[in-house]
C-alpha atoms as a PDB file:
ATOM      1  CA  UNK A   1    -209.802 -44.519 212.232  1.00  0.00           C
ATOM      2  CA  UNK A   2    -210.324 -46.472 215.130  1.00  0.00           C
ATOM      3  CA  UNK A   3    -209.520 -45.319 219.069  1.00  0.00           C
ATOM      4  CA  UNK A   4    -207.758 -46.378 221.950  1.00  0.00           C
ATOM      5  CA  UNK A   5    -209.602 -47.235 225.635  1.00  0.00           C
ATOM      6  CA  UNK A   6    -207.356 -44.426 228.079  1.00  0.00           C
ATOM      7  CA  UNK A   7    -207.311 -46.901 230.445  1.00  0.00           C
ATOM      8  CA  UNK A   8    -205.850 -50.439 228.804  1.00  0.00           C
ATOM      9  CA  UNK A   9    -205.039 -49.187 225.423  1.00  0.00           C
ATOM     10  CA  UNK A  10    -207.733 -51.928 223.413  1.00  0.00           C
ATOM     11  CA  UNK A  11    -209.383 -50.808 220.396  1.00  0.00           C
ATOM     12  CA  UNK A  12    -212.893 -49.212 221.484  1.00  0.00           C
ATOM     13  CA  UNK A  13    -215.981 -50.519 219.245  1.00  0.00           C
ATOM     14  CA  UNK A  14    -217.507 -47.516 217.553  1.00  0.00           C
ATOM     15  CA  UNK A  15    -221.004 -46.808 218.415  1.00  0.00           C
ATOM     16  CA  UNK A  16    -221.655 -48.236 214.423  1.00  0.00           C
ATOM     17  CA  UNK A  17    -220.102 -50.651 215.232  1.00  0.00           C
ATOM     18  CA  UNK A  18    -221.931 -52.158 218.360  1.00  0.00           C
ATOM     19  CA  UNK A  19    -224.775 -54.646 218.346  1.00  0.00           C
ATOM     20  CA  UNK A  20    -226.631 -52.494 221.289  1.00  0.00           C
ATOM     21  CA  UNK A  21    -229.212 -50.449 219.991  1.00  0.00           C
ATOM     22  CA  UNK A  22    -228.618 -47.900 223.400  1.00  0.00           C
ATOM     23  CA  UNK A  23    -224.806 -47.454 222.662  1.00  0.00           C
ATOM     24  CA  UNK A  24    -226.054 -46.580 219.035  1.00  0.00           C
ATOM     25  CA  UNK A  25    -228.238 -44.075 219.661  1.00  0.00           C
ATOM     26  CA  UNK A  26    -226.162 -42.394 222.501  1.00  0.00           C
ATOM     27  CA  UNK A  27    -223.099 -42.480 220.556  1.00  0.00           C
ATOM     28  CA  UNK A  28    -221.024 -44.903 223.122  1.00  0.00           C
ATOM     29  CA  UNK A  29    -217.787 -46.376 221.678  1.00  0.00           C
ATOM     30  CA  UNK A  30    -216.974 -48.988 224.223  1.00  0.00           C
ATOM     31  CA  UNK A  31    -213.704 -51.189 225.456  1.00  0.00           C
ATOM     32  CA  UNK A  32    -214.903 -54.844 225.253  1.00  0.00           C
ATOM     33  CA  UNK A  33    -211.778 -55.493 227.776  1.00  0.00           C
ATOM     34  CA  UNK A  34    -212.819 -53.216 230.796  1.00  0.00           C
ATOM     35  CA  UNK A  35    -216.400 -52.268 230.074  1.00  0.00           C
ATOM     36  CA  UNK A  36    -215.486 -48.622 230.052  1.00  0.00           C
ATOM     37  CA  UNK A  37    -217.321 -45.908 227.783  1.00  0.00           C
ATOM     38  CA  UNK A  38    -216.836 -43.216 225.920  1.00  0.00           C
ATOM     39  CA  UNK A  39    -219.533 -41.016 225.267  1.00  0.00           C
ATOM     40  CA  UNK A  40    -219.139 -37.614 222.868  1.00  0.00           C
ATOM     41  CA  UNK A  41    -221.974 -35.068 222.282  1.00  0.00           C
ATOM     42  CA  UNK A  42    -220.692 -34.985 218.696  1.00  0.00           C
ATOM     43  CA  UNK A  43    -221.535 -38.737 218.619  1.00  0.00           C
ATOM     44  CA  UNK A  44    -225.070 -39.113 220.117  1.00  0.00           C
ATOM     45  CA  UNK A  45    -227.348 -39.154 218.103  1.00  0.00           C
ATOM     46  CA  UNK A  46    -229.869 -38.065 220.372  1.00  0.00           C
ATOM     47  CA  UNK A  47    -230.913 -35.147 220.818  1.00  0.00           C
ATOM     48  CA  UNK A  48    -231.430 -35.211 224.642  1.00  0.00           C
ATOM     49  CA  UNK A  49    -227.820 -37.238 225.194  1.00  0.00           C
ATOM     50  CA  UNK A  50    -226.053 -34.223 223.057  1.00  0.00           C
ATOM     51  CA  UNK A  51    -227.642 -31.839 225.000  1.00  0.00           C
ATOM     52  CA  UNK A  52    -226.804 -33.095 228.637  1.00  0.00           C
ATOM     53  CA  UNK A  53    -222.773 -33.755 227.310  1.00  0.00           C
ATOM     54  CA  UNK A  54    -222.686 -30.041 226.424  1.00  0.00           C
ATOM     55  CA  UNK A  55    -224.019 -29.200 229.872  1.00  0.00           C
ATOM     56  CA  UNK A  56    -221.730 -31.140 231.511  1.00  0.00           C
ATOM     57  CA  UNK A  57    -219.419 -30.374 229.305  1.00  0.00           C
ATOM     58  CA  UNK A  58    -219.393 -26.680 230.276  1.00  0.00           C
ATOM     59  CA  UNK A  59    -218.433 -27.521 233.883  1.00  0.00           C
ATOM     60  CA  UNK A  60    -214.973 -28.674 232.715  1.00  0.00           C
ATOM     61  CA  UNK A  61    -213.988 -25.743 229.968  1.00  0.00           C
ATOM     62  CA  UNK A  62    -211.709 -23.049 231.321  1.00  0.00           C
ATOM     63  CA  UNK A  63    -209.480 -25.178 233.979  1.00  0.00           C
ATOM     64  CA  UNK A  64    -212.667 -26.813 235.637  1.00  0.00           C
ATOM     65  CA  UNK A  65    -212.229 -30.354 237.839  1.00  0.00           C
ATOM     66  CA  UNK A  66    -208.910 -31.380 238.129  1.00  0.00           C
ATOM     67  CA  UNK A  67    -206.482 -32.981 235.567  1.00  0.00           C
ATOM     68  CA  UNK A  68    -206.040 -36.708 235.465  1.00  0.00           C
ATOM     69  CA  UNK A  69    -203.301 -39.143 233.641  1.00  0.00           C
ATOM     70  CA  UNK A  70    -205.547 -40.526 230.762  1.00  0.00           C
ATOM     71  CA  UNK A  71    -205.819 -38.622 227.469  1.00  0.00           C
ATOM     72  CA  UNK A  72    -208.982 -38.132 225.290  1.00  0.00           C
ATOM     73  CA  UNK A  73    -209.443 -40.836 222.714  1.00  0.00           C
ATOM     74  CA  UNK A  74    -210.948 -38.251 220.826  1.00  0.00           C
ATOM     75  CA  UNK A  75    -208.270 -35.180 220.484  1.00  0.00           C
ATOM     76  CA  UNK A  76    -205.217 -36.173 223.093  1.00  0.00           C
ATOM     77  CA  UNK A  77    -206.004 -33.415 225.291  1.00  0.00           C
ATOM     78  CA  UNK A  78    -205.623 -34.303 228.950  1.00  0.00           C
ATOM     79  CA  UNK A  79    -208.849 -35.348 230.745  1.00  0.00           C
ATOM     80  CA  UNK A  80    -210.142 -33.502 233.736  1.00  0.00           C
ATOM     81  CA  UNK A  81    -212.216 -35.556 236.955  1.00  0.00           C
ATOM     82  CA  UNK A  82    -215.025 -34.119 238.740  1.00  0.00           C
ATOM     83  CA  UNK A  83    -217.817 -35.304 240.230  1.00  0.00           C
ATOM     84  CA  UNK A  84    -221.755 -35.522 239.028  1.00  0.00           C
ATOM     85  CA  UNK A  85    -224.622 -36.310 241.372  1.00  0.00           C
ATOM     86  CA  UNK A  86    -227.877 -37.460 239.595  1.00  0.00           C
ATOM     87  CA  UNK A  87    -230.968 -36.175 241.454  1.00  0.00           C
ATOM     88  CA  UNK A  88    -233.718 -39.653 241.185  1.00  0.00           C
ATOM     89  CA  UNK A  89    -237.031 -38.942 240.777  1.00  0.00           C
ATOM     90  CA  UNK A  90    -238.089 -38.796 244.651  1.00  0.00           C
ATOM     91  CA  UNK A  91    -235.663 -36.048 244.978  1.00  0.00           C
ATOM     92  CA  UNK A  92    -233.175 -37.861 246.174  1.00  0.00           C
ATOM     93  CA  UNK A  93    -229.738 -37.637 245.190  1.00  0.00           C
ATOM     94  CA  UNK A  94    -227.383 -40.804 244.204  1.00  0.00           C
ATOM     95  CA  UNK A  95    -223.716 -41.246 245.392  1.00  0.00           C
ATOM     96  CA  UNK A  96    -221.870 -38.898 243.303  1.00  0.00           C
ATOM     97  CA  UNK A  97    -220.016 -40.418 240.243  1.00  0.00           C
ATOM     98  CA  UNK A  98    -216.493 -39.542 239.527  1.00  0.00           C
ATOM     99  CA  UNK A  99    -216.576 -38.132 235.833  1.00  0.00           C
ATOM    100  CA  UNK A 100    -213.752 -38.245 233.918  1.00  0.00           C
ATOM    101  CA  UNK A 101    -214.107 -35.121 230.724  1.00  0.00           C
ATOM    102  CA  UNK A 102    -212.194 -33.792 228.186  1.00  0.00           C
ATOM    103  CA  UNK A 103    -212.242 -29.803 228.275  1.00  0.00           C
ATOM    104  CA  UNK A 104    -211.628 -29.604 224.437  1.00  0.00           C
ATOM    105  CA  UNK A 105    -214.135 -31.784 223.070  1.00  0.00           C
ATOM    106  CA  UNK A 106    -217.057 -32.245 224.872  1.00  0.00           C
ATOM    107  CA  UNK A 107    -216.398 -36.488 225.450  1.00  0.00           C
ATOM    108  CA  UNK A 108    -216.498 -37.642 228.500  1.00  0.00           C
ATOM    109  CA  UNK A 109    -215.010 -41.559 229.648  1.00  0.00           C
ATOM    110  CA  UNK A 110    -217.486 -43.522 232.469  1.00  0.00           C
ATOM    111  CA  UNK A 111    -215.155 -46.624 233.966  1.00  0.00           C
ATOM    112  CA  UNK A 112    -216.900 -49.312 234.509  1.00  0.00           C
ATOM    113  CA  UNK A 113    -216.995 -49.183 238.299  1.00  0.00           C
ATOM    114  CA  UNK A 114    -218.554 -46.061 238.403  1.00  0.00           C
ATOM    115  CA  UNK A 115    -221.775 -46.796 236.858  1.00  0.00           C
ATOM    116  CA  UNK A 116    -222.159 -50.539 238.289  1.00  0.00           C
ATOM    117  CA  UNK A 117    -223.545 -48.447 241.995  1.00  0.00           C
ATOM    118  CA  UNK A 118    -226.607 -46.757 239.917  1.00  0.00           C
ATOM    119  CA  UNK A 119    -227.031 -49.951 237.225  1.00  0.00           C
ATOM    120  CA  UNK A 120    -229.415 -52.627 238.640  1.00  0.00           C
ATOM    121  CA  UNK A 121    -227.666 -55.770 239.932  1.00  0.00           C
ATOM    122  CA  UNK A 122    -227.213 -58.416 237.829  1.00  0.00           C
ATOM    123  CA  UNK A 123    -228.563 -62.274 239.305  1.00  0.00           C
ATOM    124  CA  UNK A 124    -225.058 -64.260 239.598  1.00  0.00           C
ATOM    125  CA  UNK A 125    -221.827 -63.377 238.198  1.00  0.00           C
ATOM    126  CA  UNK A 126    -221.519 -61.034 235.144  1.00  0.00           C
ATOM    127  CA  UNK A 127    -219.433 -60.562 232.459  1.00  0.00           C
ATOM    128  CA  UNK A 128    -217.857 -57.583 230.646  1.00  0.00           C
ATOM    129  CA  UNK A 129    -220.841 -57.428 228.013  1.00  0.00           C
ATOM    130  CA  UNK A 130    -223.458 -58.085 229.823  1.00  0.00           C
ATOM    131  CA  UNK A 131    -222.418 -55.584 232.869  1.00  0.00           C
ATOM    132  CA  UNK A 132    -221.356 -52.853 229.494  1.00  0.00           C
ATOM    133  CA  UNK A 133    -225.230 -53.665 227.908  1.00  0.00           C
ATOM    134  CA  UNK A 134    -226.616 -52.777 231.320  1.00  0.00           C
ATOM    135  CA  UNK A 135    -223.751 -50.386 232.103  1.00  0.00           C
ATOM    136  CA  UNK A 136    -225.470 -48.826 228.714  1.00  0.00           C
ATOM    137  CA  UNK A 137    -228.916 -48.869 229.535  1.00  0.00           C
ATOM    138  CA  UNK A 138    -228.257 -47.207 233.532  1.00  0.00           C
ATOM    139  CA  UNK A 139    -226.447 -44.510 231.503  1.00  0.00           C
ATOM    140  CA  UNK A 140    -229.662 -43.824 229.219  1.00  0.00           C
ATOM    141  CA  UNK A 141    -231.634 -43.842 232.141  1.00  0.00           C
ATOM    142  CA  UNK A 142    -229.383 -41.045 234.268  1.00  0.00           C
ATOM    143  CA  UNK A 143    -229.491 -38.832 231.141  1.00  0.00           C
ATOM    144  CA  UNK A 144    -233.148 -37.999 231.493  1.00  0.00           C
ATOM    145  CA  UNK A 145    -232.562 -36.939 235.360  1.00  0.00           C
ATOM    146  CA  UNK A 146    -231.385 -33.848 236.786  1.00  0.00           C
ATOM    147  CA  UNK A 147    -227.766 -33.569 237.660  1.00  0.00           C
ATOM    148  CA  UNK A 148    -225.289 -30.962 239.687  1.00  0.00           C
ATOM    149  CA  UNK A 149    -221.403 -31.242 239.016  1.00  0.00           C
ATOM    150  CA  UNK A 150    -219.476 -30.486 242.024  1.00  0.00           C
END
């Protein structure tokens, strides 16, 4: 059984299913129409990536963040925004990053927009895979750093 992007409806590519080795292994399904992600602790396969969902997973249990008008592709519940700030390795902290999580299931949907201001610019124009693939790898990247959800 396939699922549904919250945002445009399209069919989102399993993480089996992709030909990226990062949305693999962190257990992204992905909308190849607006480059958004879904990411579930139940679906990463690594160890760290399942461990930093539940964390920020915690944050929206029990009424936390408030609720927004996109469903979990996952269970239907209603999804829940708050934001995350990522703490780089100088000790500085990036713009926050809205957050959009499910308080039933530990998944959590990233639009695209909100990753492209910590992903590394891309030279010219980009497209909707090769902004996901380095959407993807930014994502990786913020999962080894600290974090505080607000």
């Amino acid at each position: 059984m396939g699922y549904a992007c919250p945002r445009d409806g399209s069919a989102l590519v399993s993480p089996e299913d992709s030909d990226r080795s990062t949305f693999s292994r962190l257990g992204v399904h992905h909308c190849d129409a607006c480059s958004g992600m879904l990411l579930s602790a139940d679906a990463a396969l690594s160890t760290i990536s399942q461990d930093r969902l539940h964390q920020m997973h915690e944050s929206f249990e029990q009424d936390g963040g408030a609720e927004v008008d996109i469903d979990c592709p996952l269970c239907d519940s209603h999804m829940r925004v708050r934001k995350i700030v990522f703490t780089r390795l100088d000790g500085t902290e990036m713009d926050p990053i809205e957050l959009d999580g499910c308080p039933t299931c530990a998944s959590f949907w990233f639009d695209v927009g909100e990753l492209q201001r910590v992903s590394p610019p891309e030279n010219g124009g980009s497209n909707g895979g090769t902004e996901a693939k380095t959407l993807a790898i930014a994502l990786e990247f913020l999962f080894h750093l600290p974090f505080a959800i607000l």
